[in-house]
C-alpha atoms as a PDB file:
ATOM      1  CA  UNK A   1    -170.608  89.411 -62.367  1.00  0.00           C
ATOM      2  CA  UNK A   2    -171.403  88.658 -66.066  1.00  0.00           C
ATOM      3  CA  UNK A   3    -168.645  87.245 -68.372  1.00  0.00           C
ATOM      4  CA  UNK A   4    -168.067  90.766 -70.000  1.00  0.00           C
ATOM      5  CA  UNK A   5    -169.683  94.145 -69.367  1.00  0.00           C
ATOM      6  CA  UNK A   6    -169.071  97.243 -71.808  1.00  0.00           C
ATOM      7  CA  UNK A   7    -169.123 100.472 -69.867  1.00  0.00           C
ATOM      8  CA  UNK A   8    -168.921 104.087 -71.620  1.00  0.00           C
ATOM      9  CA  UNK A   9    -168.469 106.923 -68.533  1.00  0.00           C
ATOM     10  CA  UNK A  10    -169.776 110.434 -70.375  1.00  0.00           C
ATOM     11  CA  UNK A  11    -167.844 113.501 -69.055  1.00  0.00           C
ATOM     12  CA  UNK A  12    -169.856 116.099 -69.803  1.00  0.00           C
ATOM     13  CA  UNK A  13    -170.449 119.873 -69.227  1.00  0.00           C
ATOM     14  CA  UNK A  14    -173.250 120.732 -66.651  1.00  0.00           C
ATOM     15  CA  UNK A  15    -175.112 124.111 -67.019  1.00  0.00           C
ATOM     16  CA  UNK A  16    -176.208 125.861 -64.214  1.00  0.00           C
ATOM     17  CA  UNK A  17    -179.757 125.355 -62.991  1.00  0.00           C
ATOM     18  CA  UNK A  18    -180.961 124.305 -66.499  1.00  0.00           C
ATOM     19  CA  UNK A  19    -182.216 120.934 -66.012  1.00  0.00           C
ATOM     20  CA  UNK A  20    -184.039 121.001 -70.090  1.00  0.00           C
ATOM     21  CA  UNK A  21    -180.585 121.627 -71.328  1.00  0.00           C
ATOM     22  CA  UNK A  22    -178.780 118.947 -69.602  1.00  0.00           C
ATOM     23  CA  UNK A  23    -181.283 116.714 -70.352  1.00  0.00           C
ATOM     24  CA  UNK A  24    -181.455 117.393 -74.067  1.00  0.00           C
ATOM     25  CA  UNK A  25    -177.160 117.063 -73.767  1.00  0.00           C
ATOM     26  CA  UNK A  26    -177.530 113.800 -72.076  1.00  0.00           C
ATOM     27  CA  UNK A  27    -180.040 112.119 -74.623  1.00  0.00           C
ATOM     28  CA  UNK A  28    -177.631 113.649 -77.081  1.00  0.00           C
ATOM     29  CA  UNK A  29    -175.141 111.386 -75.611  1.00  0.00           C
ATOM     30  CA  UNK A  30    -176.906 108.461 -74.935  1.00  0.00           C
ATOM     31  CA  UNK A  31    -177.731 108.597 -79.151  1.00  0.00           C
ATOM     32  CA  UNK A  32    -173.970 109.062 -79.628  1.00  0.00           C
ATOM     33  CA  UNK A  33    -173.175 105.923 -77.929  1.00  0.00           C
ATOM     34  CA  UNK A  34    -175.766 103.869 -79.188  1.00  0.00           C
ATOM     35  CA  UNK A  35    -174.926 104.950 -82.915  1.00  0.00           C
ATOM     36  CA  UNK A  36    -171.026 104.273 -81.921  1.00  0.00           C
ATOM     37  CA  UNK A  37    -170.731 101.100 -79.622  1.00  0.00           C
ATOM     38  CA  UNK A  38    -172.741  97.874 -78.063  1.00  0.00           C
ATOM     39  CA  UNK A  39    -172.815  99.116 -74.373  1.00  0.00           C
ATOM     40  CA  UNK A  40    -174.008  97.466 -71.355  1.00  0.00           C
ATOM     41  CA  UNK A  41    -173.885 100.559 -68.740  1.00  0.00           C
ATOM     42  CA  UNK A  42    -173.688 104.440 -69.034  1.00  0.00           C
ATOM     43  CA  UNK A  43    -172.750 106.676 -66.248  1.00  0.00           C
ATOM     44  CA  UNK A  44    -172.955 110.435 -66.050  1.00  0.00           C
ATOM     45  CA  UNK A  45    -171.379 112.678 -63.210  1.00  0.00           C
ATOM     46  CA  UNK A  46    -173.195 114.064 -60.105  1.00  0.00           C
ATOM     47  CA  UNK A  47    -175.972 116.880 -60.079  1.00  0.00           C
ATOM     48  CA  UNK A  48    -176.337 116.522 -63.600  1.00  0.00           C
ATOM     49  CA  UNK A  49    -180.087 117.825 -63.817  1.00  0.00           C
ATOM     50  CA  UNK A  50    -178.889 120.781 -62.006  1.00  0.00           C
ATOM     51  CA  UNK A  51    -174.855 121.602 -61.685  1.00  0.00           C
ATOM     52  CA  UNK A  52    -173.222 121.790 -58.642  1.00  0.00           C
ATOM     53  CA  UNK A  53    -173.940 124.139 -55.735  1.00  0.00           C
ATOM     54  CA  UNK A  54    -172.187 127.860 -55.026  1.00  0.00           C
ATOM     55  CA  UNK A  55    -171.936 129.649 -51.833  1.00  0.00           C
ATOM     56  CA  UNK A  56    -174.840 130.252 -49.349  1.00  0.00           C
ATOM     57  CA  UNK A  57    -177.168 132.665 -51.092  1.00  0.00           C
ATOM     58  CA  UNK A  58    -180.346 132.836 -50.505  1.00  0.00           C
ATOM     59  CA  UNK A  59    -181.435 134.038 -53.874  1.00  0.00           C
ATOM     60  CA  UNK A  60    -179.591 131.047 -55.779  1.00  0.00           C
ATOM     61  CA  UNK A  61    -180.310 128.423 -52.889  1.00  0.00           C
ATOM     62  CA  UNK A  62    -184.477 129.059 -54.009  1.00  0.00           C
ATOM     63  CA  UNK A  63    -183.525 128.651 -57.500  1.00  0.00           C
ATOM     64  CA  UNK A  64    -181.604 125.917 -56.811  1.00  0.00           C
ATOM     65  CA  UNK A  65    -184.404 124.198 -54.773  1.00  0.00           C
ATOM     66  CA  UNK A  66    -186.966 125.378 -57.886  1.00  0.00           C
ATOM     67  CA  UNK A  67    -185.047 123.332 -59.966  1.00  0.00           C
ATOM     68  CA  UNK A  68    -184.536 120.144 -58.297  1.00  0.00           C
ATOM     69  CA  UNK A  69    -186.870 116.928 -58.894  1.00  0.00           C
ATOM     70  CA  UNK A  70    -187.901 114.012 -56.710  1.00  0.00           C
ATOM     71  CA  UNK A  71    -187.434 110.542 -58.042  1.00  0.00           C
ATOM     72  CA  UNK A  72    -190.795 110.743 -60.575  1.00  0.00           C
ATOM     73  CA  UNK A  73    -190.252 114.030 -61.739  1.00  0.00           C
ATOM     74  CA  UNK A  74    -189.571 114.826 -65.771  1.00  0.00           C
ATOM     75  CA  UNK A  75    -185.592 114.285 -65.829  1.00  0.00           C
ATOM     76  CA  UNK A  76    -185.637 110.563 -64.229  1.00  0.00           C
ATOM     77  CA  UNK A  77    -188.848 109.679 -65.992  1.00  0.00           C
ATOM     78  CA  UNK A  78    -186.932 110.902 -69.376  1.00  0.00           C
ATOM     79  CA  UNK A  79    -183.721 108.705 -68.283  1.00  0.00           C
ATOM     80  CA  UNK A  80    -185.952 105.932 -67.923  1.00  0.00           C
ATOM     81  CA  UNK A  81    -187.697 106.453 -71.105  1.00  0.00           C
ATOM     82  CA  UNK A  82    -184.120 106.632 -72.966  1.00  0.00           C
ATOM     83  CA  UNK A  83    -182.538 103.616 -70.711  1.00  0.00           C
ATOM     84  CA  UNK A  84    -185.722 101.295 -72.208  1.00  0.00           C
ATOM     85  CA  UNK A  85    -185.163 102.596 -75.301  1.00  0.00           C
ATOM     86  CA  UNK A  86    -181.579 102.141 -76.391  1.00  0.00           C
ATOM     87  CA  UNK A  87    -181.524  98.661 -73.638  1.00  0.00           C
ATOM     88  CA  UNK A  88    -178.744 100.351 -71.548  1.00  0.00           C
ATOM     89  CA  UNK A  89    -178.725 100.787 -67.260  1.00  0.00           C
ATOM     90  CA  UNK A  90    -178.027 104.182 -67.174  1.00  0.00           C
ATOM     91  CA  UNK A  91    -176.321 106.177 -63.236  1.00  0.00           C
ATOM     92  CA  UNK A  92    -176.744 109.639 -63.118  1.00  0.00           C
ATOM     93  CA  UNK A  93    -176.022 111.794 -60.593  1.00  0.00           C
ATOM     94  CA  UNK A  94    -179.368 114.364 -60.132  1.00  0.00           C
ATOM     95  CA  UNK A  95    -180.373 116.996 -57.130  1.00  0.00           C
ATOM     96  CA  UNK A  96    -183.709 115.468 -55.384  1.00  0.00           C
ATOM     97  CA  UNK A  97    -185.996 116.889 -54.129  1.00  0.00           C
ATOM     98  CA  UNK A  98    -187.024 115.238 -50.770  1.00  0.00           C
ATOM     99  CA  UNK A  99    -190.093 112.992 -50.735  1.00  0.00           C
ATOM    100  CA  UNK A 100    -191.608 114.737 -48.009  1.00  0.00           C
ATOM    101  CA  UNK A 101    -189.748 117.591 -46.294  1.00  0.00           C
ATOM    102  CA  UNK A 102    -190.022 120.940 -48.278  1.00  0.00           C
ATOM    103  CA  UNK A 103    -187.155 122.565 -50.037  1.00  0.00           C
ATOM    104  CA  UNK A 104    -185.449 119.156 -48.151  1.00  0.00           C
ATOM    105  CA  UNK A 105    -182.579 118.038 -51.326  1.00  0.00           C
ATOM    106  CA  UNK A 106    -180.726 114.832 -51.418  1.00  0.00           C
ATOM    107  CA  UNK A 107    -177.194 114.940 -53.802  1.00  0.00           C
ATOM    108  CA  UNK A 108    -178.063 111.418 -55.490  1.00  0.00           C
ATOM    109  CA  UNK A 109    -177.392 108.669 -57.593  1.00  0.00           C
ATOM    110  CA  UNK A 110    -179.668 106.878 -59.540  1.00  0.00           C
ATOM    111  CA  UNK A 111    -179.567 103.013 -60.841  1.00  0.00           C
ATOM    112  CA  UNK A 112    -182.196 102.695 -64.437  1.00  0.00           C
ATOM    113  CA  UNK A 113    -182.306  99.323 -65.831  1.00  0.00           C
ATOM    114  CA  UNK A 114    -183.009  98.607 -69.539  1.00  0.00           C
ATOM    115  CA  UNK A 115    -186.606  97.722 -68.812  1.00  0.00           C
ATOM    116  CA  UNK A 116    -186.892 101.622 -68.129  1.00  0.00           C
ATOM    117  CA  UNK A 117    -187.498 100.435 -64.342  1.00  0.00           C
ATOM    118  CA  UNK A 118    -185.430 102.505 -61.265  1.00  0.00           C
ATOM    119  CA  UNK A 119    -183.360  99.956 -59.410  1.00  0.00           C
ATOM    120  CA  UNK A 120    -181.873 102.070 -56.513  1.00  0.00           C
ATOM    121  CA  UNK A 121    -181.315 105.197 -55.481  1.00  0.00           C
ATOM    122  CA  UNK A 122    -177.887 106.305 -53.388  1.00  0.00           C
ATOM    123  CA  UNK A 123    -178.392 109.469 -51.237  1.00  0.00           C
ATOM    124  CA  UNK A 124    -174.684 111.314 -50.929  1.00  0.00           C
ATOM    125  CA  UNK A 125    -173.329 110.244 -47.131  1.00  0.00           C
ATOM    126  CA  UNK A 126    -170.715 112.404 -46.617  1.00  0.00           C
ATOM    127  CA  UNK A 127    -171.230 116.011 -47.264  1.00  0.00           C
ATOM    128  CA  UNK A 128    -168.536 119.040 -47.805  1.00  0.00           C
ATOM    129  CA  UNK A 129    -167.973 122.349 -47.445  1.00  0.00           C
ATOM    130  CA  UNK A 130    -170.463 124.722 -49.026  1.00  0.00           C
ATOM    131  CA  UNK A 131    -172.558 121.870 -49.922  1.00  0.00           C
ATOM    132  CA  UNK A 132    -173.495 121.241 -46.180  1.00  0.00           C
ATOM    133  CA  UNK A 133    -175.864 124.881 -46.983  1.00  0.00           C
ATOM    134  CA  UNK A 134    -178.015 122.382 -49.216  1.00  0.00           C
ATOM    135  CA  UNK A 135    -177.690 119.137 -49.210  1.00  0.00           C
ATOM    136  CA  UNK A 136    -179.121 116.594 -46.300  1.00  0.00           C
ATOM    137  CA  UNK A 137    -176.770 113.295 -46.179  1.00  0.00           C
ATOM    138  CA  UNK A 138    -178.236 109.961 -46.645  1.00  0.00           C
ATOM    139  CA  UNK A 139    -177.868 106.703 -44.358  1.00  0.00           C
ATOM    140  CA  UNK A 140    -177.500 103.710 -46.522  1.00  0.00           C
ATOM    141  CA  UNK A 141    -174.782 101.389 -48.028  1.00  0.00           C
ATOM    142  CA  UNK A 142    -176.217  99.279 -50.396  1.00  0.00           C
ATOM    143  CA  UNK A 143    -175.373  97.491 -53.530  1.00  0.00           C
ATOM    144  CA  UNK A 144    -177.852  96.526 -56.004  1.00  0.00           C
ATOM    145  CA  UNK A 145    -177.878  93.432 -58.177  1.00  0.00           C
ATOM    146  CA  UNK A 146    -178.436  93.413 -61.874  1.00  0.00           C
ATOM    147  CA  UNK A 147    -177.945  90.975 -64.756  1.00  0.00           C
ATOM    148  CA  UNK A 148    -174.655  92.745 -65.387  1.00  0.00           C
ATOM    149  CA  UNK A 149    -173.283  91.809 -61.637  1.00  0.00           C
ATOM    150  CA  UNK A 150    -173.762  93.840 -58.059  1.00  0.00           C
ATOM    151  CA  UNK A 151    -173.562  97.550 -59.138  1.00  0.00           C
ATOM    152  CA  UNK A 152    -172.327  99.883 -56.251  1.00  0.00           C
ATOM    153  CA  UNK A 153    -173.007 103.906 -56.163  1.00  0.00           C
ATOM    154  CA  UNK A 154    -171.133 107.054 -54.365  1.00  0.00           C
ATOM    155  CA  UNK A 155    -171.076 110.448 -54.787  1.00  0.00           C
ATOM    156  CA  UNK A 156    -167.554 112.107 -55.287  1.00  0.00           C
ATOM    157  CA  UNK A 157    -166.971 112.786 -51.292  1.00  0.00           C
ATOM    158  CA  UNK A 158    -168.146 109.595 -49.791  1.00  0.00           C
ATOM    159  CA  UNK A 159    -165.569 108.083 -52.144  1.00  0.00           C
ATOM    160  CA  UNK A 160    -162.653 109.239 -50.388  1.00  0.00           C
ATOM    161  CA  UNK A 161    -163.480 107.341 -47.265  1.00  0.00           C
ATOM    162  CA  UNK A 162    -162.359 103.913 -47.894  1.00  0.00           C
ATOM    163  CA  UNK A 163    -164.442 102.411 -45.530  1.00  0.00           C
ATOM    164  CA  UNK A 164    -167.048 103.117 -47.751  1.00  0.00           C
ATOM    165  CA  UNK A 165    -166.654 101.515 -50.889  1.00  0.00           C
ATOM    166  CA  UNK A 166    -165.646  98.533 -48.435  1.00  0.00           C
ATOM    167  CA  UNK A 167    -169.270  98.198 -46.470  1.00  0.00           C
ATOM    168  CA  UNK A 168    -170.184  98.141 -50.415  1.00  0.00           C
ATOM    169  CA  UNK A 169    -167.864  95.968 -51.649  1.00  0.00           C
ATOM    170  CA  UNK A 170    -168.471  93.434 -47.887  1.00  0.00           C
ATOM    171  CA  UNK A 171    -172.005  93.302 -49.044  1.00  0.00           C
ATOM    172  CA  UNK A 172    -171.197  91.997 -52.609  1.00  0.00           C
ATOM    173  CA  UNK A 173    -170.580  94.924 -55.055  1.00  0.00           C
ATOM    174  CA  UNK A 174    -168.604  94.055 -58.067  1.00  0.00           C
ATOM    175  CA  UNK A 175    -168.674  97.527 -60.196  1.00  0.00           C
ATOM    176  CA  UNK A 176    -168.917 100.446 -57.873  1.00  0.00           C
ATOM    177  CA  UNK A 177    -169.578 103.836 -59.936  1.00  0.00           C
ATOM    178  CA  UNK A 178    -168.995 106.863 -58.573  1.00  0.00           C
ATOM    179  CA  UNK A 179    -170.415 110.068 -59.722  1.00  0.00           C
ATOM    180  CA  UNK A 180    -167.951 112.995 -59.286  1.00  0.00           C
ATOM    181  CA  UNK A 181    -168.100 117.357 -59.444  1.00  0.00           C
ATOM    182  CA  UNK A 182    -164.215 116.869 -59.065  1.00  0.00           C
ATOM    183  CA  UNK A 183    -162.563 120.650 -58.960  1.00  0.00           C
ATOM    184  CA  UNK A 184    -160.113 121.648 -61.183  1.00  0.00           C
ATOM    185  CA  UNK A 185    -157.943 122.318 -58.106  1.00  0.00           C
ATOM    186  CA  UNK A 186    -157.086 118.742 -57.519  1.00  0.00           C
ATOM    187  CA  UNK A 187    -153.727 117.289 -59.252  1.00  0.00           C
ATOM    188  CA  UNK A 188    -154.678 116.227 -62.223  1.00  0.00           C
ATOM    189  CA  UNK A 189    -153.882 112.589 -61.557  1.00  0.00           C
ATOM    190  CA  UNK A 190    -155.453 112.417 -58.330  1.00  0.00           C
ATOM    191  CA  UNK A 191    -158.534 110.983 -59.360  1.00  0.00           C
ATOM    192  CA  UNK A 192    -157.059 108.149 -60.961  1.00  0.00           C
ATOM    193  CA  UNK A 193    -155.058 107.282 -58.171  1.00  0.00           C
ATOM    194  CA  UNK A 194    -158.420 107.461 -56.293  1.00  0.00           C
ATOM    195  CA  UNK A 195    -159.994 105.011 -58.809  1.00  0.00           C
ATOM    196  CA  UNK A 196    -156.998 102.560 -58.950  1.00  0.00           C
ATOM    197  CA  UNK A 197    -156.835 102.328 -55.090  1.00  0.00           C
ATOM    198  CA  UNK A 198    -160.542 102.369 -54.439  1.00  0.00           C
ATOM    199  CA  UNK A 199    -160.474  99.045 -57.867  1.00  0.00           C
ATOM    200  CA  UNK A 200    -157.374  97.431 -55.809  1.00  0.00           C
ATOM    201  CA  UNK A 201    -158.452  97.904 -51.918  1.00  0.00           C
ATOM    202  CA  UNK A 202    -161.419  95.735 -52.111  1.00  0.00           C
ATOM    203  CA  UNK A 203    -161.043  93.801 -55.844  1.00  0.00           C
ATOM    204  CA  UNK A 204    -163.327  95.567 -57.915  1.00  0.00           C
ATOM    205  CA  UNK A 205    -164.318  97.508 -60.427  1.00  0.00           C
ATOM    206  CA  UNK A 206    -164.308 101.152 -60.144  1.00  0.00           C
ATOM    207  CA  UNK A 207    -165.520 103.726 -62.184  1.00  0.00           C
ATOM    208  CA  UNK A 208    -165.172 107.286 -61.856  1.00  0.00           C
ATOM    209  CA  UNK A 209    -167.172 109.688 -64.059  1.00  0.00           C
ATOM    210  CA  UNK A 210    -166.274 113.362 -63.252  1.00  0.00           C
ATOM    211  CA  UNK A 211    -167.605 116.674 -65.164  1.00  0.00           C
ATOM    212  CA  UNK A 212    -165.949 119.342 -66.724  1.00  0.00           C
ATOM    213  CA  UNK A 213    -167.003 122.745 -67.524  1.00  0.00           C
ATOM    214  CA  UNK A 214    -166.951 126.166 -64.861  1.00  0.00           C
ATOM    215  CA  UNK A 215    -169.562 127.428 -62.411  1.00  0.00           C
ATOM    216  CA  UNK A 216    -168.298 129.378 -59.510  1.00  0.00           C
ATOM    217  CA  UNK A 217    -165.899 126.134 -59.245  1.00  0.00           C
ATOM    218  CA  UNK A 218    -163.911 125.027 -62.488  1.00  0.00           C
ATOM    219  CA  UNK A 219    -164.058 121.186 -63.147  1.00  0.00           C
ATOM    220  CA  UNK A 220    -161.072 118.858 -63.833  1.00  0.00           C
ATOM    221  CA  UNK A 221    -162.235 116.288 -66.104  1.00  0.00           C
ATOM    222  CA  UNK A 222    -160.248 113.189 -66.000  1.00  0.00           C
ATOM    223  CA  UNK A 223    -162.598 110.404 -66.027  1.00  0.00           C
ATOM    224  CA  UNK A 224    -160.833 107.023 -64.973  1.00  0.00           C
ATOM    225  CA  UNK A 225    -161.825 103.197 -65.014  1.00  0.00           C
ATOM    226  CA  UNK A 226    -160.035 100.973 -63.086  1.00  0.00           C
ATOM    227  CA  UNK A 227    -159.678  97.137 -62.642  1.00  0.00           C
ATOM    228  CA  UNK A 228    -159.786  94.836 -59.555  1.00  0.00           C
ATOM    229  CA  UNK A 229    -155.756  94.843 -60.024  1.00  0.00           C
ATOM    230  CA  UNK A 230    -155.768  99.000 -60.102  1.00  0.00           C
ATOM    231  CA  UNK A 231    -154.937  99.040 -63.393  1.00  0.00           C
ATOM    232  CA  UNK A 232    -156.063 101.802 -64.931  1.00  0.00           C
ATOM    233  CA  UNK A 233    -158.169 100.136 -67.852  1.00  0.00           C
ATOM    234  CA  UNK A 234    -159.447 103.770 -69.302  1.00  0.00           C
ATOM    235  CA  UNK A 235    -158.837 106.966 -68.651  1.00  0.00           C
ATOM    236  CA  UNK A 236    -159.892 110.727 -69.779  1.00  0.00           C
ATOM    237  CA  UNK A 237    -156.382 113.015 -70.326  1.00  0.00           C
ATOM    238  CA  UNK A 238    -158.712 116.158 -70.760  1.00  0.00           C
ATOM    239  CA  UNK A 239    -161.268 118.938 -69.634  1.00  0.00           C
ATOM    240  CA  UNK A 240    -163.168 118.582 -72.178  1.00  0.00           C
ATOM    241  CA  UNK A 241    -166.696 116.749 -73.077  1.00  0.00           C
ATOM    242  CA  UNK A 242    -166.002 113.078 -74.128  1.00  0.00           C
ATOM    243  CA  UNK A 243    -167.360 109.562 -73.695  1.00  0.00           C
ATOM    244  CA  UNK A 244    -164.793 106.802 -72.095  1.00  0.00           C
ATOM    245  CA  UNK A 245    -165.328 103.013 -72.706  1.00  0.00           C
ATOM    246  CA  UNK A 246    -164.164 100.121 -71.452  1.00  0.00           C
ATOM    247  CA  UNK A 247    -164.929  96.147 -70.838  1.00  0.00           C
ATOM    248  CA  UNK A 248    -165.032  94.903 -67.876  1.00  0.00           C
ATOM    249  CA  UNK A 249    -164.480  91.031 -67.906  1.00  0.00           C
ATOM    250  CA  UNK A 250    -165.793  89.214 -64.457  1.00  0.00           C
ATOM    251  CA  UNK A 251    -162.686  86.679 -64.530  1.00  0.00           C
ATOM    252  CA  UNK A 252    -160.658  89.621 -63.559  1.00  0.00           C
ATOM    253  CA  UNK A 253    -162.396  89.848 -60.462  1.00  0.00           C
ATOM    254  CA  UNK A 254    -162.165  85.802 -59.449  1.00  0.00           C
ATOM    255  CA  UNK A 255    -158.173  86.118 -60.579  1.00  0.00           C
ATOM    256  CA  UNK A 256    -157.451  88.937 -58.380  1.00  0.00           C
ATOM    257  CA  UNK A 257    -159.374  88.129 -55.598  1.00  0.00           C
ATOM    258  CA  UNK A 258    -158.391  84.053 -55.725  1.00  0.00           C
ATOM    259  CA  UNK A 259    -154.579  85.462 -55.821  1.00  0.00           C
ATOM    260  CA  UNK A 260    -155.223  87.790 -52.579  1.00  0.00           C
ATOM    261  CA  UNK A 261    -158.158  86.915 -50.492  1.00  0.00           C
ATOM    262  CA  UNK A 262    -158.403  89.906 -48.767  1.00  0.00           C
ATOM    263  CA  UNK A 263    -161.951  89.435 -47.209  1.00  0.00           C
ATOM    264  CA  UNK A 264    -161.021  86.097 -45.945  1.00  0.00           C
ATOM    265  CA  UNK A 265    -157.945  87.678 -44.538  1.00  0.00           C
ATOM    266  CA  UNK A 266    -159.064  90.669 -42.939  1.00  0.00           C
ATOM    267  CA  UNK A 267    -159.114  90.758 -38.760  1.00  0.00           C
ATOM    268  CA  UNK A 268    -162.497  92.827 -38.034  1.00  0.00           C
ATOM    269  CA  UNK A 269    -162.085  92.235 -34.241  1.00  0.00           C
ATOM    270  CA  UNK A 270    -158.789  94.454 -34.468  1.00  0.00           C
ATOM    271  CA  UNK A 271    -160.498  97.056 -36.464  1.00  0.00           C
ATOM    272  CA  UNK A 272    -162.631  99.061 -33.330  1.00  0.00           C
ATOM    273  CA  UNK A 273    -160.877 102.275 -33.855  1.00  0.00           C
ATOM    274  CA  UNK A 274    -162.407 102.611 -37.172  1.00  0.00           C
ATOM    275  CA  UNK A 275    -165.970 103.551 -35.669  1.00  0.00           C
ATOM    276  CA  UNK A 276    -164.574 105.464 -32.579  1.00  0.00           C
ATOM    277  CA  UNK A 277    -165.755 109.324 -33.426  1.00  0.00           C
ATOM    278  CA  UNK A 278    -162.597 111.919 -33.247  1.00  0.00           C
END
């Protein structure tokens, strides 16, 4: 990982099914931050093109589908054009179309380097409730490495699972961002502790960038950033729209990680029960 890395997570609002409006409030942002701070990395929450998904409904389900992209449709191709213009990498959560099964939608996460160029894609792995109606889950665990360090994605659920920001983190990830629709319904500090475990588990840096807003759900807000100690380095004590920033320094990583080896120390052979299906 680079010497120092400034992050900004934006936790925005979302409107429904309004793609050209998000879009326009995300380039908003992106402006902000340029005008405001020197940033290396801007994150926005999941199914920002679109919002998040309600109850099975045939009538919304088509619109929903209507207004998803692939990967070279108008929203990324704008994100791009933005990330190359202001020299950020920009994630951002979007609803994909798939690349070859109709109506087929992916809940991803995009990687955009400052050269306007898309570095990876993450397809959501583990997917809940209502969203099961929509969504089909994707089969990779990859990180993806940048001049900033190994850059990590998950979407909100598969975030939950520990082992999967640890494949991720095995196979060399040093800032793992995770997109979030977090409910309101969650204790308001649980997504923090989920950041600062997820940061301390496996040595890392872990960013969580949630929305906020109402749909059929309301969202909690609370954006956190934590450290490879579990410190909480930056944090969001709100529901409304605001940008977080923090620096990440990559000493932080080699002090934590020299002081408990945990990947030397783990015992794999013991660990079987972990792929056994319930």
């Amino acid at each position: 990982m680079r010497e120092k890395v400034e992050i900004a997570a934006v936790q925005m609002n979302i409107a429904w099914l309004n793609p050209e409006k998000n879009l326009e409030n995300m380039l908003n942002f992106l402006n902000k931050i340029h005008m405001e701070k020197a940033v290396d990395l801007v994150i926005f929450p999941e199914l920002s093109n679109t919002g998040y998904v309600k109850g099975r409904d045939k009538k919304f389900g088509k619109e929903y589908i209507r207004k998803a992209e692939k990967i070279s449709g108008p929203f990324i191709d704008a994100l791009c054009a933005a990330a190359k213009k202001y020299g950020f990498y920009i994630v951002s959560g979007f609803c994909e179309l798939h690349p070859e099964i109709p109506a087929g939608l992916y809940n991803s996460a995009v990687l955009i380097n400052p050269r306007g160029e898309i570095v990876g894609v993450h397809h959501k792995l583990h997917i809940p409730g209502e969203e099961k109606h929509y969504f089909i889950p994707g089969s990779t665990i990859d990180p993806y490495r940048t001049e900033l360090g190994n850059i990590g994605l998950l979407v909100c659920y598969d975030a939950i699972f520990p082992e999967t920001p640890r494949i991720i983190s095995l196979k060399g990830a040093e800032i793992l961002c995770a997109v979030f629709n977090g409910p309101k319904w969650l204790p308001y500090d649980r997504l923090a502790y989920l950041a600062s475990t997820r940061a301390y588990e496996n040595r890392i840096y872990f960013i969580l960038c949630n929305r906020v807003g109402a749909e059929d759900v309301e969202f909690s807000g609370r954006s956190s950033i934590a450290a490879p100690d579990g410190q909480i380095v930056s944090q969001s004590n709100g529901e409304e729209e605001e940008i977080i920033y923090a620096t990440l320094y990559g000493e932080r990583i080699l002090e934590e990680r020299a002081f408990l080896p945990i990947f030397a120390e783990r015992r794999p052979e013991l660990y079987g029960e972990l792929i056994k299906r319930v």
